[in-house]
Protein backbone atom coordinates (compact mmCIF):
# COMPACT_ATOMS: atom_id res chain seq x y z
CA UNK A 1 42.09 204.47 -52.04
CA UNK A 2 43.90 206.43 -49.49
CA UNK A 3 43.92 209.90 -48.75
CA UNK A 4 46.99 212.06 -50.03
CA UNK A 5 50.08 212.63 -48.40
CA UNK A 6 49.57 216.19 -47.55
CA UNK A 7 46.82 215.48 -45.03
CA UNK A 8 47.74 217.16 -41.87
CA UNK A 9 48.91 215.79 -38.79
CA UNK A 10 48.74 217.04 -35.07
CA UNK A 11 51.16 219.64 -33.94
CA UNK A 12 52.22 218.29 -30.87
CA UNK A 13 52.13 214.92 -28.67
CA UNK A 14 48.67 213.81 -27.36
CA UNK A 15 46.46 216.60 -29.27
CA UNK A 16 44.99 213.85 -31.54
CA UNK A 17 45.15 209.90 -30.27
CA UNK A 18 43.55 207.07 -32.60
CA UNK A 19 41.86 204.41 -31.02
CA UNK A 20 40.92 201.11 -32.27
CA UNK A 21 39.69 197.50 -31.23
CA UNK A 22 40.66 194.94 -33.36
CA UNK A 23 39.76 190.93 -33.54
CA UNK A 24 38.62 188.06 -32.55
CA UNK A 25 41.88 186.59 -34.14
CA UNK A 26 41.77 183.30 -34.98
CA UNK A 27 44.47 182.24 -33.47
CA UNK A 28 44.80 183.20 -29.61
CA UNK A 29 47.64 185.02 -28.04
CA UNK A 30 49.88 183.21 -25.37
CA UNK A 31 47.58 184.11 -22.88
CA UNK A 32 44.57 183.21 -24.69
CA UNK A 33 43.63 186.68 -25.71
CA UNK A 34 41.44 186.88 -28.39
CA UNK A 35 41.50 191.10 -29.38
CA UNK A 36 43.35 193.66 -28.67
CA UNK A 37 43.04 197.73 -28.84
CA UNK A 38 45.68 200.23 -29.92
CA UNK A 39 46.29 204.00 -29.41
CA UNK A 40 48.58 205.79 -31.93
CA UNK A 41 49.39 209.27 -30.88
CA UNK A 42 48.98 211.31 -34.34
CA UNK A 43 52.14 213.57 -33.76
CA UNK A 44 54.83 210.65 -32.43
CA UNK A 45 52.99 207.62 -34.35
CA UNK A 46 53.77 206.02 -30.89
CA UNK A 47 51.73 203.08 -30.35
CA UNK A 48 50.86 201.12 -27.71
CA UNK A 49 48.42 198.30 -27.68
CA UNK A 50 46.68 196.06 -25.33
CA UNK A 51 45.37 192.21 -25.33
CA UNK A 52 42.24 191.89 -23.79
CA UNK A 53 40.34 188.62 -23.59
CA UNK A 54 36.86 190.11 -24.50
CA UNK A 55 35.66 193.52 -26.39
CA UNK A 56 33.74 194.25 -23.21
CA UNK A 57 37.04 195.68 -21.22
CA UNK A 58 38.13 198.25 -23.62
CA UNK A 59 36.85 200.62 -20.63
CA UNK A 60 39.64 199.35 -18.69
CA UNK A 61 41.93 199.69 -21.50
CA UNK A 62 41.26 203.12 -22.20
CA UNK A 63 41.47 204.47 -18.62
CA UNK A 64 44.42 202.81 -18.06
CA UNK A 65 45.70 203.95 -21.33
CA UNK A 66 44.49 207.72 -20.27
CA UNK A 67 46.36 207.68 -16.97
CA UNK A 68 49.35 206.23 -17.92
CA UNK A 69 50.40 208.24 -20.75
CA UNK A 70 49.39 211.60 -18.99
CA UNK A 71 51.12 210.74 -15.83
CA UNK A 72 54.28 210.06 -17.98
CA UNK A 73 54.42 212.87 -20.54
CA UNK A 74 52.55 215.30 -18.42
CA UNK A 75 50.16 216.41 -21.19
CA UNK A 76 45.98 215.58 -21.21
CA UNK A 77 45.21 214.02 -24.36
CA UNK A 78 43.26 216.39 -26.15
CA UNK A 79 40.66 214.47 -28.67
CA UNK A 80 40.29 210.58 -28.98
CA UNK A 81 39.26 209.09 -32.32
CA UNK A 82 37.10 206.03 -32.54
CA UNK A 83 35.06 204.92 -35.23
CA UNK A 84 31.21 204.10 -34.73
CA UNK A 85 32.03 200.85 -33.71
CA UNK A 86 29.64 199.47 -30.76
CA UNK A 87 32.59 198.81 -28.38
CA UNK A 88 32.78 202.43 -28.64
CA UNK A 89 29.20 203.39 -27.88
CA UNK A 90 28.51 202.69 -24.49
CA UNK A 91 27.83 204.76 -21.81
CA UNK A 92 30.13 203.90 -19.42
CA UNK A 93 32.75 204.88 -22.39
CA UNK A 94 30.92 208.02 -23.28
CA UNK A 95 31.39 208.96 -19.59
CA UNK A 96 34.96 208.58 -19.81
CA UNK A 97 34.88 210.51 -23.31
CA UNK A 98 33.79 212.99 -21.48
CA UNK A 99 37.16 213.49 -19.49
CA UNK A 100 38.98 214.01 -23.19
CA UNK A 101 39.08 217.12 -24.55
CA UNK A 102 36.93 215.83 -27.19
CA UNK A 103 35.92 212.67 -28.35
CA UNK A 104 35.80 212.45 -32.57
CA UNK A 105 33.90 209.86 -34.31
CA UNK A 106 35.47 208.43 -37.97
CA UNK A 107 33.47 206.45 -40.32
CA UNK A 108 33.52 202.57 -39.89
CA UNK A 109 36.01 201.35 -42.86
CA UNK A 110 37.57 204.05 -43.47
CA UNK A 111 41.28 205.25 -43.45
CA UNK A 112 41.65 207.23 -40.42
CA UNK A 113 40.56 210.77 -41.08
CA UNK A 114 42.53 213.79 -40.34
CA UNK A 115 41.24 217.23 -38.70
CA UNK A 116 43.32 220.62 -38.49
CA UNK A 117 44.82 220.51 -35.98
């Protein structure tokens, strides 16, 4: 079941980013990538996602992600949401977390959950 309609959204672009790794696929991508991780700003819904050929380079990923979208809409992403999934959970990652405004854990399974923001 999915939460209502009425839950609230961020207020403005890159206050509230969802991050999530999905796969292995079972079929692989042209070049032979196996999963891929997405970002969807809350406030646009813009997406972007990334093939990567194992879990293990979501860092790269994510600080690529980080750079490239502040660079370009001249914001700092406020607070990125992962769920408790062990890709997220390392400390190279938490490191990086730690140049967020905030890092926000959702449970695993779980429609992404909304904060005030």
């Amino acid at each position: 079941m999915s939460f209502p309609s009425s839950a609230k959204r961020a207020k403005q672009i890159l206050k509230l980013v969802h991050n999530d790794v999905f796969g292995p696929m079972s079929v692989p991508s042209l070049g032979k990538s196996l999963y891929h991780v997405s970002f969807i700003d809350d406030f646009s819904m813009n997406t972007w996602i990334y093939f990567l050929s194992k879990k293990s380079k979501v860092f790269d990923r994510l600080r690529d992600f980080k750079a490239l979208v502040e660079n370009q809409i001249e914001k700092k992403i406020k607070v990125i949401r992962t769920y408790n999934g062990g890709e997220f959970c390392k400390k190279e990652l938490e490191e990086l977390y730690k140049k967020f405004g905030r890092h926000s854990r959702s449970l695993i399974h779980t429609h992404l959950n909304k904060m005030d923001l």
